[in-house]
PDB file of N, CA and C in Angstrom:
ATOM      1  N   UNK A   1     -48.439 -27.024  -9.111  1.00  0.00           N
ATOM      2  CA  UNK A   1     -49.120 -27.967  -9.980  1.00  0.00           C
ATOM      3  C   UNK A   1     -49.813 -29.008  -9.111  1.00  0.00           C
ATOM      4  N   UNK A   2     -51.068 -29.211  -9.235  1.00  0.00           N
ATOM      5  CA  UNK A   2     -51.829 -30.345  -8.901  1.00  0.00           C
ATOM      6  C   UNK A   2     -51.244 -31.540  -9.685  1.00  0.00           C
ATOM      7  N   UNK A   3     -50.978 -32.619  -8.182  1.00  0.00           N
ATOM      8  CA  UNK A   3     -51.476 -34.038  -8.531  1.00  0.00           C
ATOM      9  C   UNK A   3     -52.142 -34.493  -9.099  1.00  0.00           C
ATOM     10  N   UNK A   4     -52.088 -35.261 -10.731  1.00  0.00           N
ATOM     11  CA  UNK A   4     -53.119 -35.593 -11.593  1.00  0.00           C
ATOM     12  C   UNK A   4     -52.393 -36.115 -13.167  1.00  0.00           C
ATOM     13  N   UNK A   5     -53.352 -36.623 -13.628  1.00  0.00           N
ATOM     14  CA  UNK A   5     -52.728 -37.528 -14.982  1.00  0.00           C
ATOM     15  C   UNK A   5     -52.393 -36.390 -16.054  1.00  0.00           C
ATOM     16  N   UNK A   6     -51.545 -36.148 -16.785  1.00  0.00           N
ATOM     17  CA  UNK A   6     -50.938 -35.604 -18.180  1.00  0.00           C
ATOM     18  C   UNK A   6     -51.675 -35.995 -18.997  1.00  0.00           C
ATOM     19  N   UNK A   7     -51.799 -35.444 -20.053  1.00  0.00           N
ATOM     20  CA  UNK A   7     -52.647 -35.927 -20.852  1.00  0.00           C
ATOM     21  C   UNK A   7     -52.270 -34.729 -22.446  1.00  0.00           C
ATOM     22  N   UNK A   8     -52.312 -35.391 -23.638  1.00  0.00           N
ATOM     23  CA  UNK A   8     -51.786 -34.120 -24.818  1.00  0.00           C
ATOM     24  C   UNK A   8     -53.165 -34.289 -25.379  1.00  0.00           C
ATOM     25  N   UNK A   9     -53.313 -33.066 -25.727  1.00  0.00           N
ATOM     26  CA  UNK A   9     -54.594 -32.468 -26.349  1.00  0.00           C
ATOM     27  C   UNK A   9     -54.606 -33.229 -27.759  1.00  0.00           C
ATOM     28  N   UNK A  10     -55.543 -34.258 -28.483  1.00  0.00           N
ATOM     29  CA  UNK A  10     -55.844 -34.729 -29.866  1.00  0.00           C
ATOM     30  C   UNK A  10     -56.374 -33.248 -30.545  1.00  0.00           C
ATOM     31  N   UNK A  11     -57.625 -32.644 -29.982  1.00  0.00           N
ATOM     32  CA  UNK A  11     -58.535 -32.163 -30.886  1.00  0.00           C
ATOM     33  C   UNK A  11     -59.427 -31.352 -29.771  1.00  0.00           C
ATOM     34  N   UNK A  12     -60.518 -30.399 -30.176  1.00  0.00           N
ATOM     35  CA  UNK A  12     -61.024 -29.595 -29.706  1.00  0.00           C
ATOM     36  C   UNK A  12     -62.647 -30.703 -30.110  1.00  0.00           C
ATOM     37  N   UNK A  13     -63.663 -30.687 -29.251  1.00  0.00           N
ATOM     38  CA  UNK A  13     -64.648 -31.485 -29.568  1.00  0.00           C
ATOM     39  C   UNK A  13     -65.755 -30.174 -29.962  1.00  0.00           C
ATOM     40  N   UNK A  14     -66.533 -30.537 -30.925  1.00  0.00           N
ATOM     41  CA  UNK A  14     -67.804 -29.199 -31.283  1.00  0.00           C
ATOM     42  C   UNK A  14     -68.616 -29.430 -30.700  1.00  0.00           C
ATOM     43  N   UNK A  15     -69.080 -28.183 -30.218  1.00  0.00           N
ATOM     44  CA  UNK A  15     -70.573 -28.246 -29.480  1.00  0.00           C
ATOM     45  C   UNK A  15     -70.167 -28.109 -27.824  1.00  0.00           C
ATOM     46  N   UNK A  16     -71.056 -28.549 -26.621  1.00  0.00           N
ATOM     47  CA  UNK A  16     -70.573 -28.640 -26.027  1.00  0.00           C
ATOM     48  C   UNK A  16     -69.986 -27.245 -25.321  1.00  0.00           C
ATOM     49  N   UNK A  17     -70.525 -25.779 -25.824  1.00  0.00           N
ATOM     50  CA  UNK A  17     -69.893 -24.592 -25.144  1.00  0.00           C
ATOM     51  C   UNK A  17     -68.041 -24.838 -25.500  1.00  0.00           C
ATOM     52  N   UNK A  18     -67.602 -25.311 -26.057  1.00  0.00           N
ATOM     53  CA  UNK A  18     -66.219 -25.128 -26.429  1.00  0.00           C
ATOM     54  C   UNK A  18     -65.482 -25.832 -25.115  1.00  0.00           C
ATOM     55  N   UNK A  19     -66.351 -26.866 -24.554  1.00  0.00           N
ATOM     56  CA  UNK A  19     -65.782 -27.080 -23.397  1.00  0.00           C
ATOM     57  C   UNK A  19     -65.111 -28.481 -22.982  1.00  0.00           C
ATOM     58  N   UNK A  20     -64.829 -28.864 -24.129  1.00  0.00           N
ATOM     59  CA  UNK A  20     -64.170 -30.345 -24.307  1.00  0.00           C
ATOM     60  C   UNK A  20     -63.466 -30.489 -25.238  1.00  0.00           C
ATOM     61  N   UNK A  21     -62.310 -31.266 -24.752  1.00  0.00           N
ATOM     62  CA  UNK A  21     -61.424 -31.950 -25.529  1.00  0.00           C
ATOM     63  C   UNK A  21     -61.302 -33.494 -25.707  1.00  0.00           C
ATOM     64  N   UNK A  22     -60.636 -33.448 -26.693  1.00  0.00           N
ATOM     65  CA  UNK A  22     -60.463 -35.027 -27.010  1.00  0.00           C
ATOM     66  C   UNK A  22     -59.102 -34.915 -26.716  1.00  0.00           C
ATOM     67  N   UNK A  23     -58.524 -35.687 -25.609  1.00  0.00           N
ATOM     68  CA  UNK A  23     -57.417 -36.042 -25.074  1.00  0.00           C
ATOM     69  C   UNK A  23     -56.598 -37.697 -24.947  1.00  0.00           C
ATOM     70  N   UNK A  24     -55.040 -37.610 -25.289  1.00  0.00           N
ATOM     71  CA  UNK A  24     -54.847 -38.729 -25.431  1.00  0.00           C
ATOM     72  C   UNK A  24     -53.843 -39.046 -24.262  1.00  0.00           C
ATOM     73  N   UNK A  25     -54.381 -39.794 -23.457  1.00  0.00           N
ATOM     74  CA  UNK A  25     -53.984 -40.016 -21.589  1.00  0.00           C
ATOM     75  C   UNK A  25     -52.987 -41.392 -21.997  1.00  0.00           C
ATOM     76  N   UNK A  26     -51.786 -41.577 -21.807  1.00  0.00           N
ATOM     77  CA  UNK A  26     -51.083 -42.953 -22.055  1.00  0.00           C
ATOM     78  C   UNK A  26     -51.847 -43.921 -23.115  1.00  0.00           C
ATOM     79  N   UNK A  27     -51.867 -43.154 -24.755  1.00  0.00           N
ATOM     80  CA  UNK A  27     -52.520 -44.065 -25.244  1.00  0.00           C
ATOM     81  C   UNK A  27     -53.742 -44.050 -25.501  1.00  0.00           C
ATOM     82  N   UNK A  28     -55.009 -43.884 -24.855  1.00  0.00           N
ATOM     83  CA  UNK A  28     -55.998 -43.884 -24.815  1.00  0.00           C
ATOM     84  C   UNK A  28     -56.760 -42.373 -24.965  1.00  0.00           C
ATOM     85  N   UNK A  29     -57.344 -42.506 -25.640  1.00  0.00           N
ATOM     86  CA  UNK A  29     -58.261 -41.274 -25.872  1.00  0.00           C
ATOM     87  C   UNK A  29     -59.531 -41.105 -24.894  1.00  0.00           C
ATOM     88  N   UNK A  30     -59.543 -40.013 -24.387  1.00  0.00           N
ATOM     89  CA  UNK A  30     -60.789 -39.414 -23.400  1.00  0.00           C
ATOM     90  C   UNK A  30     -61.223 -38.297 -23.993  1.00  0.00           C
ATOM     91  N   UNK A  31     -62.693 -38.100 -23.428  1.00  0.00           N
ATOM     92  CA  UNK A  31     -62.833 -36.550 -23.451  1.00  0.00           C
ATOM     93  C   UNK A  31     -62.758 -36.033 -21.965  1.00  0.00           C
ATOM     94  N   UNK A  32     -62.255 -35.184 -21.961  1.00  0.00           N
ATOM     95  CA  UNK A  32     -61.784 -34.113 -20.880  1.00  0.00           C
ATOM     96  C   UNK A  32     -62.880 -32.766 -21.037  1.00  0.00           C
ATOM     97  N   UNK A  33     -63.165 -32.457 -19.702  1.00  0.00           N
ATOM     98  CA  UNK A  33     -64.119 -30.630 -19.955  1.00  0.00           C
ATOM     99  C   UNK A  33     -62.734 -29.832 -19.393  1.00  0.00           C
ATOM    100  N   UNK A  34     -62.386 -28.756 -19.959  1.00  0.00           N
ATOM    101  CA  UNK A  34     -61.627 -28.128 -20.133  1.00  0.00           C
ATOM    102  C   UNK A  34     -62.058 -26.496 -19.455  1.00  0.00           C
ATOM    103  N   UNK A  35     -63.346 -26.865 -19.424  1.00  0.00           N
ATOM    104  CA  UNK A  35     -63.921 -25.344 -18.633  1.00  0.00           C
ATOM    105  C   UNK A  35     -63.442 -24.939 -17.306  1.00  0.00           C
ATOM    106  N   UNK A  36     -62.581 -25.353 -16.719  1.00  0.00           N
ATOM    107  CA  UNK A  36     -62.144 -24.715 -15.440  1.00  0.00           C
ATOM    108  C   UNK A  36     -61.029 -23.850 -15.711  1.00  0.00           C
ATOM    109  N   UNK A  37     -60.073 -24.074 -16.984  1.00  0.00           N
ATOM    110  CA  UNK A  37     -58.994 -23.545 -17.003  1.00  0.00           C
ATOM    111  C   UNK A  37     -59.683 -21.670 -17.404  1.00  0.00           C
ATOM    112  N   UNK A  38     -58.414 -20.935 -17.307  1.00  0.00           N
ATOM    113  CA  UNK A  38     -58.849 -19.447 -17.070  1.00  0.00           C
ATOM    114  C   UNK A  38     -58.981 -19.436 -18.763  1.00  0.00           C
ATOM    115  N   UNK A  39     -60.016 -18.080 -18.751  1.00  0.00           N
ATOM    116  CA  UNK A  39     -60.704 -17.725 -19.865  1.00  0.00           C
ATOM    117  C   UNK A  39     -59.367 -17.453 -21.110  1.00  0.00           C
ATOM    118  N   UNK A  40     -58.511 -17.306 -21.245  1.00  0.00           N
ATOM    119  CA  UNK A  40     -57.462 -16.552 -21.459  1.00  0.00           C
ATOM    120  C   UNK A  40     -56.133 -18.006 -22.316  1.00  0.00           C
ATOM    121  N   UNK A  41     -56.779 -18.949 -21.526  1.00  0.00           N
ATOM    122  CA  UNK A  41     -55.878 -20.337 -21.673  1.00  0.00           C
ATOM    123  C   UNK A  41     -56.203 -20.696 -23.061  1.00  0.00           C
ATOM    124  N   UNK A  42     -55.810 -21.125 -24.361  1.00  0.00           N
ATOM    125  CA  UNK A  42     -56.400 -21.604 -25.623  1.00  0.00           C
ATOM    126  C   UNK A  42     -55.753 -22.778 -25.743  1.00  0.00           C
ATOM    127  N   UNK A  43     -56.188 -23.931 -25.989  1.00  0.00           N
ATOM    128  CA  UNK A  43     -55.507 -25.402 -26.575  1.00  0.00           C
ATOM    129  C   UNK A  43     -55.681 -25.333 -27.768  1.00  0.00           C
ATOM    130  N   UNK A  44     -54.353 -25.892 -28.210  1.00  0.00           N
ATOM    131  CA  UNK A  44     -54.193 -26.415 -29.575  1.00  0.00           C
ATOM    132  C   UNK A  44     -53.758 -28.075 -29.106  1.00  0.00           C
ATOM    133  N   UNK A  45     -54.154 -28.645 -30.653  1.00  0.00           N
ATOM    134  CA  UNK A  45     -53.522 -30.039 -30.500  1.00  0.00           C
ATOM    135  C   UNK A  45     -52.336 -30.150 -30.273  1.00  0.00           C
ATOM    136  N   UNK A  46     -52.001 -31.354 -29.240  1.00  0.00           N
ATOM    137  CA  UNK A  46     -50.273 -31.056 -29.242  1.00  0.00           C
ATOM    138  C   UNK A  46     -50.112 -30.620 -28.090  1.00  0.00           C
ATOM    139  N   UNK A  47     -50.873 -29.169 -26.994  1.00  0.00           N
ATOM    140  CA  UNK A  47     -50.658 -29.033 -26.052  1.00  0.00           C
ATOM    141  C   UNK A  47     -50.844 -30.451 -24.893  1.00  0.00           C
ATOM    142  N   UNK A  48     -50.375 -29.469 -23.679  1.00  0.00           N
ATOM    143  CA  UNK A  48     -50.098 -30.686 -22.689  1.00  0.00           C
ATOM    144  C   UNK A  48     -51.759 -30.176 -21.595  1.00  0.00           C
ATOM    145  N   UNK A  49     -51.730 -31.044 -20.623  1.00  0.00           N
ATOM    146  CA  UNK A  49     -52.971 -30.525 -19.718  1.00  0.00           C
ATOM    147  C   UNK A  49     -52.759 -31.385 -18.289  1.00  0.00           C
ATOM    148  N   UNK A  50     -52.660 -31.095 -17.247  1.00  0.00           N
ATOM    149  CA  UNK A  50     -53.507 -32.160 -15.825  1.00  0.00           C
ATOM    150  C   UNK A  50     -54.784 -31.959 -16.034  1.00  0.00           C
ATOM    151  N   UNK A  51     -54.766 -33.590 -15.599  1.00  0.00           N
ATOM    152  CA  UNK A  51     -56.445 -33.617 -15.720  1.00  0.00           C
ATOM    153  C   UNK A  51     -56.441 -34.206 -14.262  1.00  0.00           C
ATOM    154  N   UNK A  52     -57.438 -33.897 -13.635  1.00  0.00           N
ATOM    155  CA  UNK A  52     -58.411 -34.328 -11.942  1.00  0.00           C
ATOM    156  C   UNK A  52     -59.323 -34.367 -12.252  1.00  0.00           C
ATOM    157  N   UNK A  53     -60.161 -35.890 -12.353  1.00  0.00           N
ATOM    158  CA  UNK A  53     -61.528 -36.101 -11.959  1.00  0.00           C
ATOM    159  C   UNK A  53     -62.193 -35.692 -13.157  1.00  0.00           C
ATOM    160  N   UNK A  54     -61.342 -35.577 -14.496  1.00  0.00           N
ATOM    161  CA  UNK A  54     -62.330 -35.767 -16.048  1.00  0.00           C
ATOM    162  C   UNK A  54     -62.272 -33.829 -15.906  1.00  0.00           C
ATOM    163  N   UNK A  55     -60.857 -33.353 -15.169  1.00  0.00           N
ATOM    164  CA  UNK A  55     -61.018 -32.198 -15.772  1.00  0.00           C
ATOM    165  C   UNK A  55     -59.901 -31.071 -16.120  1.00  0.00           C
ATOM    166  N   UNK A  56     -59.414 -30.721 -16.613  1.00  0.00           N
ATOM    167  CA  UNK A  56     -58.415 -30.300 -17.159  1.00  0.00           C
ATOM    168  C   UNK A  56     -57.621 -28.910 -16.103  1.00  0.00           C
ATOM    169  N   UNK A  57     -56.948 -29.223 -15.445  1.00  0.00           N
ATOM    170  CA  UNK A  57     -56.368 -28.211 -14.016  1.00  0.00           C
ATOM    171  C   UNK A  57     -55.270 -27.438 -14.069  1.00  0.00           C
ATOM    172  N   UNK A  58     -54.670 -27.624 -15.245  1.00  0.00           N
ATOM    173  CA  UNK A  58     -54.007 -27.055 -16.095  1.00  0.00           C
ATOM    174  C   UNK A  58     -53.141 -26.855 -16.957  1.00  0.00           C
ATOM    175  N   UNK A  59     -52.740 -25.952 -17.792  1.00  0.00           N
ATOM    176  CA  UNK A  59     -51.896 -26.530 -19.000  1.00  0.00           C
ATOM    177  C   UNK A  59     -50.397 -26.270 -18.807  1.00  0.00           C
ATOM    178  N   UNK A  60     -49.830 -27.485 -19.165  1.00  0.00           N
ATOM    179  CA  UNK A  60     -48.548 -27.303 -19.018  1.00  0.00           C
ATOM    180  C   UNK A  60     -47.758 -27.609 -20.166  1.00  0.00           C
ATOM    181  N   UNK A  61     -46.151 -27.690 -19.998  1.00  0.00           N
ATOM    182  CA  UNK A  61     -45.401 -27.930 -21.285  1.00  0.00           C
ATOM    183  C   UNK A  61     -44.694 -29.366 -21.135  1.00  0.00           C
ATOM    184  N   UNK A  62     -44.248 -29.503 -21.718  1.00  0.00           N
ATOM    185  CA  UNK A  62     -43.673 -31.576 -21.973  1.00  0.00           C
ATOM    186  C   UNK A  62     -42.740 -31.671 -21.151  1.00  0.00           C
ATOM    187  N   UNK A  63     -42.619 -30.458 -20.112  1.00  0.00           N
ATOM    188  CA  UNK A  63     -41.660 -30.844 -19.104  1.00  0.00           C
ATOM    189  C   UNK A  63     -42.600 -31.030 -17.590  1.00  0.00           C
ATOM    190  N   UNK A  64     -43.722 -30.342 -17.720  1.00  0.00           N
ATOM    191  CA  UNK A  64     -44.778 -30.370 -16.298  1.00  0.00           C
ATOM    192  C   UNK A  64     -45.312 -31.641 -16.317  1.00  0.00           C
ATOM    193  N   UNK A  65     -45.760 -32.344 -17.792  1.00  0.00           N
ATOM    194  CA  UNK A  65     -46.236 -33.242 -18.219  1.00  0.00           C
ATOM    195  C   UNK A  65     -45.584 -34.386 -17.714  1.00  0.00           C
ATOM    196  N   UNK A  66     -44.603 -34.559 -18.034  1.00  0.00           N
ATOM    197  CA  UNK A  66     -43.221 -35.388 -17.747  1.00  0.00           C
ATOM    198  C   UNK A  66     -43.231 -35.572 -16.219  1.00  0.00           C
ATOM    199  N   UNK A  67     -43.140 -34.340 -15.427  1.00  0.00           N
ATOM    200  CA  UNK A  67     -42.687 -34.152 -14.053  1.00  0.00           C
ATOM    201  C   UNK A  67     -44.393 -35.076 -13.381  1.00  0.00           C
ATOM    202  N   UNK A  68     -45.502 -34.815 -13.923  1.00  0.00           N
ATOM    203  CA  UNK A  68     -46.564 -35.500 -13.199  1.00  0.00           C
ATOM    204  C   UNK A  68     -46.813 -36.930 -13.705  1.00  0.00           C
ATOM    205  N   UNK A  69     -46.642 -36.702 -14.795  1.00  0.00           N
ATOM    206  CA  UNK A  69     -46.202 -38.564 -15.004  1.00  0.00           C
ATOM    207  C   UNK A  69     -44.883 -39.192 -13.796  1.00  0.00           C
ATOM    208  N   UNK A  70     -44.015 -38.760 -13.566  1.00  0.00           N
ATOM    209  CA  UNK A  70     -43.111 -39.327 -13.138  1.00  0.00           C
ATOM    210  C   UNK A  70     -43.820 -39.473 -11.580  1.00  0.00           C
ATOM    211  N   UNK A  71     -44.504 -38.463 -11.074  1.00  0.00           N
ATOM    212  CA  UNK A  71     -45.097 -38.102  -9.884  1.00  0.00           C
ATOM    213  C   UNK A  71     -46.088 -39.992  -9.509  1.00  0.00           C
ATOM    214  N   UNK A  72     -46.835 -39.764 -10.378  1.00  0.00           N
ATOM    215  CA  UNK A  72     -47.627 -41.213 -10.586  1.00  0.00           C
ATOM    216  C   UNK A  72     -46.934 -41.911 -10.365  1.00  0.00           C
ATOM    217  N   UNK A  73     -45.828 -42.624 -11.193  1.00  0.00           N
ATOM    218  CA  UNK A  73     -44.537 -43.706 -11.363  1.00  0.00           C
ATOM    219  C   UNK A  73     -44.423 -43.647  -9.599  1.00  0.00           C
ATOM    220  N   UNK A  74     -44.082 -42.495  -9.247  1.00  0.00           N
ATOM    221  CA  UNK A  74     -43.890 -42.705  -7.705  1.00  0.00           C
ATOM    222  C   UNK A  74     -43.785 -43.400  -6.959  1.00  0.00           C
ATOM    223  N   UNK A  75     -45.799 -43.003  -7.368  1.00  0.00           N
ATOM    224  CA  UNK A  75     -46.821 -44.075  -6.302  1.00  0.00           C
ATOM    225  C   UNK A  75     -47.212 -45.226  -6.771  1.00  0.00           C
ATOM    226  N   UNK A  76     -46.340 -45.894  -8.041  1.00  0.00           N
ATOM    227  CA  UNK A  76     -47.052 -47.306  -8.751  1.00  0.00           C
ATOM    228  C   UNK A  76     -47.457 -47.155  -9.937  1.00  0.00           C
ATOM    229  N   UNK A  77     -48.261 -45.797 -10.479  1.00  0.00           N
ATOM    230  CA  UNK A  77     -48.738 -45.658 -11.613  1.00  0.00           C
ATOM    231  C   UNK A  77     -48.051 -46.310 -12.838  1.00  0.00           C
ATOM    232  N   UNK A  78     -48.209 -47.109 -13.518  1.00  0.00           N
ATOM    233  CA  UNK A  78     -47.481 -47.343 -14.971  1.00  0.00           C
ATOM    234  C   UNK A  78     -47.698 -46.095 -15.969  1.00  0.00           C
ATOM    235  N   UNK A  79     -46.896 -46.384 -16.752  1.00  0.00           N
ATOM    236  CA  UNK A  79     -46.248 -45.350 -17.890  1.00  0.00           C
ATOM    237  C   UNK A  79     -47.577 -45.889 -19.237  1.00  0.00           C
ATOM    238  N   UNK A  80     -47.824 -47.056 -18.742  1.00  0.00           N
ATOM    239  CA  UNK A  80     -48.289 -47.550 -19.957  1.00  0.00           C
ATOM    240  C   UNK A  80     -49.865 -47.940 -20.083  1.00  0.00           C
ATOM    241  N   UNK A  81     -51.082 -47.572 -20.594  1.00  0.00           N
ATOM    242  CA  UNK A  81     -52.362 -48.272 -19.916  1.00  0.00           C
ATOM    243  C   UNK A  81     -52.351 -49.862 -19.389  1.00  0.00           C
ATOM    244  N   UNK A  82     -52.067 -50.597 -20.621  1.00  0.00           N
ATOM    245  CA  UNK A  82     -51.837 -51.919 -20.419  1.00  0.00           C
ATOM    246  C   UNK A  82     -50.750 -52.628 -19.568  1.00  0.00           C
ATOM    247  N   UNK A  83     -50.247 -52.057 -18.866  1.00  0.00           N
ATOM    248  CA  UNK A  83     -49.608 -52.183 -17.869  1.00  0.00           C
ATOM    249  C   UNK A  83     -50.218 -52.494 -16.223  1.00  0.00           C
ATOM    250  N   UNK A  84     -51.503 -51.703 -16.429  1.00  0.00           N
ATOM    251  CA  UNK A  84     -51.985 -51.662 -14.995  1.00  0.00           C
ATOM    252  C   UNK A  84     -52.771 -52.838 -14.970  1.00  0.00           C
TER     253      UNK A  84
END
């Protein structure tokens, strides 16, 4: 697993080649491009994702999620947006 922020899938965004999500990162909603992950990968809301650099590196479950959040905490990262 790559170093990188967790993030749970809100919603699938239209348009766009199917290639974005609306993602909710500690709180805050982003869109994420999701086109790197393999052809084969499908998000539903609810799933988990690393994201690097606004891009989705891959999908994991609320325990990978967990494990790269904690990874952050590490190095300083807060748990919380309003925190930083």
């Amino acid at each position: 697993m790559c170093l990188g922020i967790p993030g749970r899938v809100v919603r699938m965004l239209e348009g766009y080649g199917n290639q974005l999500a609306l993602v909710d990162v500690v709180g805050e909603q982003r869109k994420v491009n999701v086109g790197m992950l393999p052809e084969d990968v499908r998000l539903e809301p609810g799933d988990w994702i690393v994201i690097h650099m606004g891009f989705a590196m891959e999908k994991v479950d609320e325990a990978g999620a967990e494990k790269a959040m904690a990874g952050l905490e590490m190095m300083g990262r807060s748990r919380t947006a309003d925190e930083d």
